[in-house]
N, C-alpha and C. Protein backbone atom coordinates (compact mmCIF):
# COMPACT_ATOMS: atom_id res chain seq x y z
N UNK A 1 -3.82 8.03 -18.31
CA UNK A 1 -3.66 7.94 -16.87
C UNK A 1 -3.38 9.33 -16.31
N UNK A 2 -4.11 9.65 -15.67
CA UNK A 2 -3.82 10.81 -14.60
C UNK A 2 -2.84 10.44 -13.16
N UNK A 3 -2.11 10.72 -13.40
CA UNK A 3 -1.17 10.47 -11.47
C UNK A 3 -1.84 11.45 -10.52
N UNK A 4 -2.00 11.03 -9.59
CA UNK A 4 -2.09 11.57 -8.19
C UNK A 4 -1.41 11.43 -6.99
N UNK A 5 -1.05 11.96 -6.11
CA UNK A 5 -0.55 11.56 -4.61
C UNK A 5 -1.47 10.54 -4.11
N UNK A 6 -1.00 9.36 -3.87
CA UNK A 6 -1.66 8.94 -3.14
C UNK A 6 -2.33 9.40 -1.68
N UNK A 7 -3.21 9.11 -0.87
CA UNK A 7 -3.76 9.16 0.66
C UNK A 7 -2.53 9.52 1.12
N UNK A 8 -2.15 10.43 2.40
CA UNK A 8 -1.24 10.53 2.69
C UNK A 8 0.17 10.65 2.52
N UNK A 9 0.67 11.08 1.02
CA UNK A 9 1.72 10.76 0.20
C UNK A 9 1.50 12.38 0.03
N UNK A 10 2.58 13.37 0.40
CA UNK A 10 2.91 14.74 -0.73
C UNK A 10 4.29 14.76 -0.63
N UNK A 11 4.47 15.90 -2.00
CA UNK A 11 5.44 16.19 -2.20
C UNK A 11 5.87 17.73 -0.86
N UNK A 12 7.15 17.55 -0.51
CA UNK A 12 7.13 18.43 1.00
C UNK A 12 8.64 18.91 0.54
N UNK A 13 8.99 20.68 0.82
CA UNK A 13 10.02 21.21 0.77
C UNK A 13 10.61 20.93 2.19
N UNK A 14 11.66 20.32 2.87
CA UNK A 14 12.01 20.30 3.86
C UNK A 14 13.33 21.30 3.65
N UNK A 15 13.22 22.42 4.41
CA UNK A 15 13.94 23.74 4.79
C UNK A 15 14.81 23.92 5.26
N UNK A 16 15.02 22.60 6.59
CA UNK A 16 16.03 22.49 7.50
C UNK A 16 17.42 21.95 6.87
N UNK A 17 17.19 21.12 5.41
CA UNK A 17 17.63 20.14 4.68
C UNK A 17 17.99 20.75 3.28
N UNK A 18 17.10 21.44 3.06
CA UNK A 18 16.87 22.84 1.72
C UNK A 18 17.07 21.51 0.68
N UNK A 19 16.01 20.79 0.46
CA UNK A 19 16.19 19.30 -0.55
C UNK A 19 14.63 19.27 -0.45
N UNK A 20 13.75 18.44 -1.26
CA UNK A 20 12.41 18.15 -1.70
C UNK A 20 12.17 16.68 -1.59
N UNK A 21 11.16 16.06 -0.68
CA UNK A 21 11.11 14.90 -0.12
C UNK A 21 9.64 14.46 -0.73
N UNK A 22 9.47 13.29 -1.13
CA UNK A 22 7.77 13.14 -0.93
C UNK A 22 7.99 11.96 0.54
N UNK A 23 6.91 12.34 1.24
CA UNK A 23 6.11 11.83 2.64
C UNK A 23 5.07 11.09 2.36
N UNK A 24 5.80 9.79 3.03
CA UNK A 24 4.18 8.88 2.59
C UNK A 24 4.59 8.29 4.28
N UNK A 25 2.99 7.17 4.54
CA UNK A 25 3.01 7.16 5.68
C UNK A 25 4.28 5.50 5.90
N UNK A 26 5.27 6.50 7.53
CA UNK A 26 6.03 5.55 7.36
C UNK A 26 7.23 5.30 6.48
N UNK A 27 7.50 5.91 5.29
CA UNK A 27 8.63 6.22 4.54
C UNK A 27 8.88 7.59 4.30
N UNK A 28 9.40 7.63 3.76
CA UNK A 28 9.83 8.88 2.63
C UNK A 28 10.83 8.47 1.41
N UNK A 29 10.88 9.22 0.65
CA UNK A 29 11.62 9.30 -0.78
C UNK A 29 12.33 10.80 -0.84
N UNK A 30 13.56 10.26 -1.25
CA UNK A 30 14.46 11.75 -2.23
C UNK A 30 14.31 11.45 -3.31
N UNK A 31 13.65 12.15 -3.86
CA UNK A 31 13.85 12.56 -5.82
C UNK A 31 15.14 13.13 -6.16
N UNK A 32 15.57 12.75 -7.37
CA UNK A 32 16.48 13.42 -7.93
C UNK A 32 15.85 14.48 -8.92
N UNK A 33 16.48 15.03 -9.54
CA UNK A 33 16.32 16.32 -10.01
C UNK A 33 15.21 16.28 -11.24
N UNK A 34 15.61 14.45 -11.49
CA UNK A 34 14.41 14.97 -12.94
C UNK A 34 13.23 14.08 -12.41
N UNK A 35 12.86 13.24 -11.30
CA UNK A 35 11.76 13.16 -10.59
C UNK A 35 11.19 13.82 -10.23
N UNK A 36 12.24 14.80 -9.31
CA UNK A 36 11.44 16.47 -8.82
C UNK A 36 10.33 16.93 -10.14
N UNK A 37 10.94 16.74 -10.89
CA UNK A 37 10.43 17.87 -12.17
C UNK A 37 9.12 17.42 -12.50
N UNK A 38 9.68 15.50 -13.02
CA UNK A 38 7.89 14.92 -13.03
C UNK A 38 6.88 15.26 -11.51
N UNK A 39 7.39 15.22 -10.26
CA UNK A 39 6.33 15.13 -9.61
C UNK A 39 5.91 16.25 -9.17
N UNK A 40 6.76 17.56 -9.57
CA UNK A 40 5.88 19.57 -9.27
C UNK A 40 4.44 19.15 -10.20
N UNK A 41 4.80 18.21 -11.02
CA UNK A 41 3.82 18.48 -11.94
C UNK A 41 2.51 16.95 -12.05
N UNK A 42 2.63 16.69 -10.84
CA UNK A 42 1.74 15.73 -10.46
C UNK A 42 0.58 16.63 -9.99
N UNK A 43 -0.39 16.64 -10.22
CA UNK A 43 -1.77 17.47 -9.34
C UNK A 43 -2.94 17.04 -9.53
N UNK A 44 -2.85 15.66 -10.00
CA UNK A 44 -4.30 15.08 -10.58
C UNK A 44 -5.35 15.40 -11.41
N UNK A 45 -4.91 16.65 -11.88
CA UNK A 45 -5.55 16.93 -13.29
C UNK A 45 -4.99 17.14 -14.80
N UNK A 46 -3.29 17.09 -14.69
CA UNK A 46 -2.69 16.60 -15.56
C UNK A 46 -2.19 15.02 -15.64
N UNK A 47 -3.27 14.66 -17.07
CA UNK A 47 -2.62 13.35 -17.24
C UNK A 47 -1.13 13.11 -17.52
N UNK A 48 -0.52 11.70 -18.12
CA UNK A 48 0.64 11.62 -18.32
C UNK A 48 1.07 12.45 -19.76
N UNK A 49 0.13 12.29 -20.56
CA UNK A 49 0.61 12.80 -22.30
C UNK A 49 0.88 14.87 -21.73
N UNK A 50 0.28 15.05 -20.55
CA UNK A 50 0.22 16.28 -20.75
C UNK A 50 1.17 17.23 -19.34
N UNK A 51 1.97 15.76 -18.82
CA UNK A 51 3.01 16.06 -18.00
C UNK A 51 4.40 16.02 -18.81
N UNK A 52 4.01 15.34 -20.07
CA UNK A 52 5.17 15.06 -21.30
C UNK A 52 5.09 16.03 -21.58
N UNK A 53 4.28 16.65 -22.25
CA UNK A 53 4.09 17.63 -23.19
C UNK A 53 4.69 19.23 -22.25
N UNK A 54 4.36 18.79 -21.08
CA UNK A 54 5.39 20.19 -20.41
C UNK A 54 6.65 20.34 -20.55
N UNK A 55 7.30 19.11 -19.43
CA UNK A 55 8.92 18.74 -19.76
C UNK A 55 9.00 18.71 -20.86
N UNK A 56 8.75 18.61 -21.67
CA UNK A 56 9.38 18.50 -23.31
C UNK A 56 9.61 19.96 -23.70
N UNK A 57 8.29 20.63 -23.50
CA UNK A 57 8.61 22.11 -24.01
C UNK A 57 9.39 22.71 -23.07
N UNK A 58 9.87 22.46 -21.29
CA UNK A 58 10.17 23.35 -20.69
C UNK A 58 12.30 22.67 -20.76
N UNK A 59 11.98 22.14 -21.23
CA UNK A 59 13.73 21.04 -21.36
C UNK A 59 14.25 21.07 -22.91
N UNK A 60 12.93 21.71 -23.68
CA UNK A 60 13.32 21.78 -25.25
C UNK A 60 14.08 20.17 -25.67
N UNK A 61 13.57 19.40 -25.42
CA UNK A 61 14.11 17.76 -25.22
C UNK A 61 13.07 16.73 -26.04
N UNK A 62 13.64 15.90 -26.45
CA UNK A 62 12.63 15.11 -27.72
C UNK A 62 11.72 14.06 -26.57
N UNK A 63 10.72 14.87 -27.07
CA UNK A 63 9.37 14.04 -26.85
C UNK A 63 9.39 12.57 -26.32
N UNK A 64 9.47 11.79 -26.78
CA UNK A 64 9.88 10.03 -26.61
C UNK A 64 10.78 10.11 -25.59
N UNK A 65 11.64 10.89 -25.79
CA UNK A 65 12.91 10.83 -24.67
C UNK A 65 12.51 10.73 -23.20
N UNK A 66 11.42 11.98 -23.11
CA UNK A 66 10.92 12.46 -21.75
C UNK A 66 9.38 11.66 -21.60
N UNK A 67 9.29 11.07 -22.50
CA UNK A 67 7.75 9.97 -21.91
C UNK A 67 7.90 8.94 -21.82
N UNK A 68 9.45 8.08 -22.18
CA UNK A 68 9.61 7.22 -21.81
C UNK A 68 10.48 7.19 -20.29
N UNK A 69 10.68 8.16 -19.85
CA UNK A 69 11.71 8.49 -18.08
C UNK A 69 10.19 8.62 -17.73
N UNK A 70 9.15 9.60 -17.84
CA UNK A 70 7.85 10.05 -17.10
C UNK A 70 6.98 8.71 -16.70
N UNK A 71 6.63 8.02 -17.94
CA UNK A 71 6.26 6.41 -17.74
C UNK A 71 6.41 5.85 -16.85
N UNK A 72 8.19 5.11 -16.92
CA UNK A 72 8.64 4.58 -15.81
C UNK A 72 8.50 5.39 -14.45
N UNK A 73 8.65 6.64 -14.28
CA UNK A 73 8.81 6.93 -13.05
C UNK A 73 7.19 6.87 -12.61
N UNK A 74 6.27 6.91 -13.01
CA UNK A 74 5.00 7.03 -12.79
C UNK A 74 4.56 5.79 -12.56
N UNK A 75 4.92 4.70 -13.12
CA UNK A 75 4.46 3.46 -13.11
C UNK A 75 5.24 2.67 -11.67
N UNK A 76 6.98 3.06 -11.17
CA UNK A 76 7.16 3.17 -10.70
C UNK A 76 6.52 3.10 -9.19
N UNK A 77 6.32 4.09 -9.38
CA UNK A 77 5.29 5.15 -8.01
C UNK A 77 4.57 4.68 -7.58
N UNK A 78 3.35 4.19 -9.01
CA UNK A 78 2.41 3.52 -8.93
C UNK A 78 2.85 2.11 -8.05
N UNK A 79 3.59 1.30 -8.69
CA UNK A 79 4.20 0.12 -7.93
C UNK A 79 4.37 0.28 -6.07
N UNK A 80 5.16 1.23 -5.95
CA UNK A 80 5.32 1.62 -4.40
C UNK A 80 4.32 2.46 -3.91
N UNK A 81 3.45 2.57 -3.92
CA UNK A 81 2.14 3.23 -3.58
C UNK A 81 2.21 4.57 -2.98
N UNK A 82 3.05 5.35 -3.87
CA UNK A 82 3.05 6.61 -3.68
C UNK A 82 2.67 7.53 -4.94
N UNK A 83 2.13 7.01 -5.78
CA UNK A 83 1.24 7.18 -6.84
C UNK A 83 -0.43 6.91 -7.12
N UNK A 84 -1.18 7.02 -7.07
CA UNK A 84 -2.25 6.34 -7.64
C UNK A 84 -2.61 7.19 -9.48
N UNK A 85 -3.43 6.59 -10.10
CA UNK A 85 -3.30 6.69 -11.12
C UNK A 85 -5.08 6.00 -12.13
């Protein structure tokens, strides 16, 4: 599975707030710190094995550990339609 932003869904630095929001139409979301991390690295040409394979090397953190949080949060997303996939 590749993740993408959905239609109208990005990830947005809001400045006034100095915090990282994704914008979808009609809501918004705060990420926490290790959502942030999965979704810098959402861009629709990294699949999931190879959004693991970052966090893992950039967190020095066991593999399984970080594809089973990436999963859920992706599948997640997917669920609330601020993912497609």
């Amino acid at each position: 599975m590749t993740p993408r932003f959905a239609p109208g869904v990005r990830l947005h630095h809001d400045r006034a707030r100095a915090r990282w929001i994704v914008l979808a139409p009609e809501r918004m979301f705060v990420p926490d710190d290790t959502a942030l991390a999965i979704l810098r690295l959402v861009d629709g040409v990294r699949d999931v094995d190879a959004i693991v394979d970052d966090l893992a090397q950039q967190y020095a953190a066991p593999r399984d550990v970080i594809a089973t949080d990436v999963r859920a949060m992706v599948e997640d997303l997917v669920a609330r339609g601020a993912l497609t996939g």
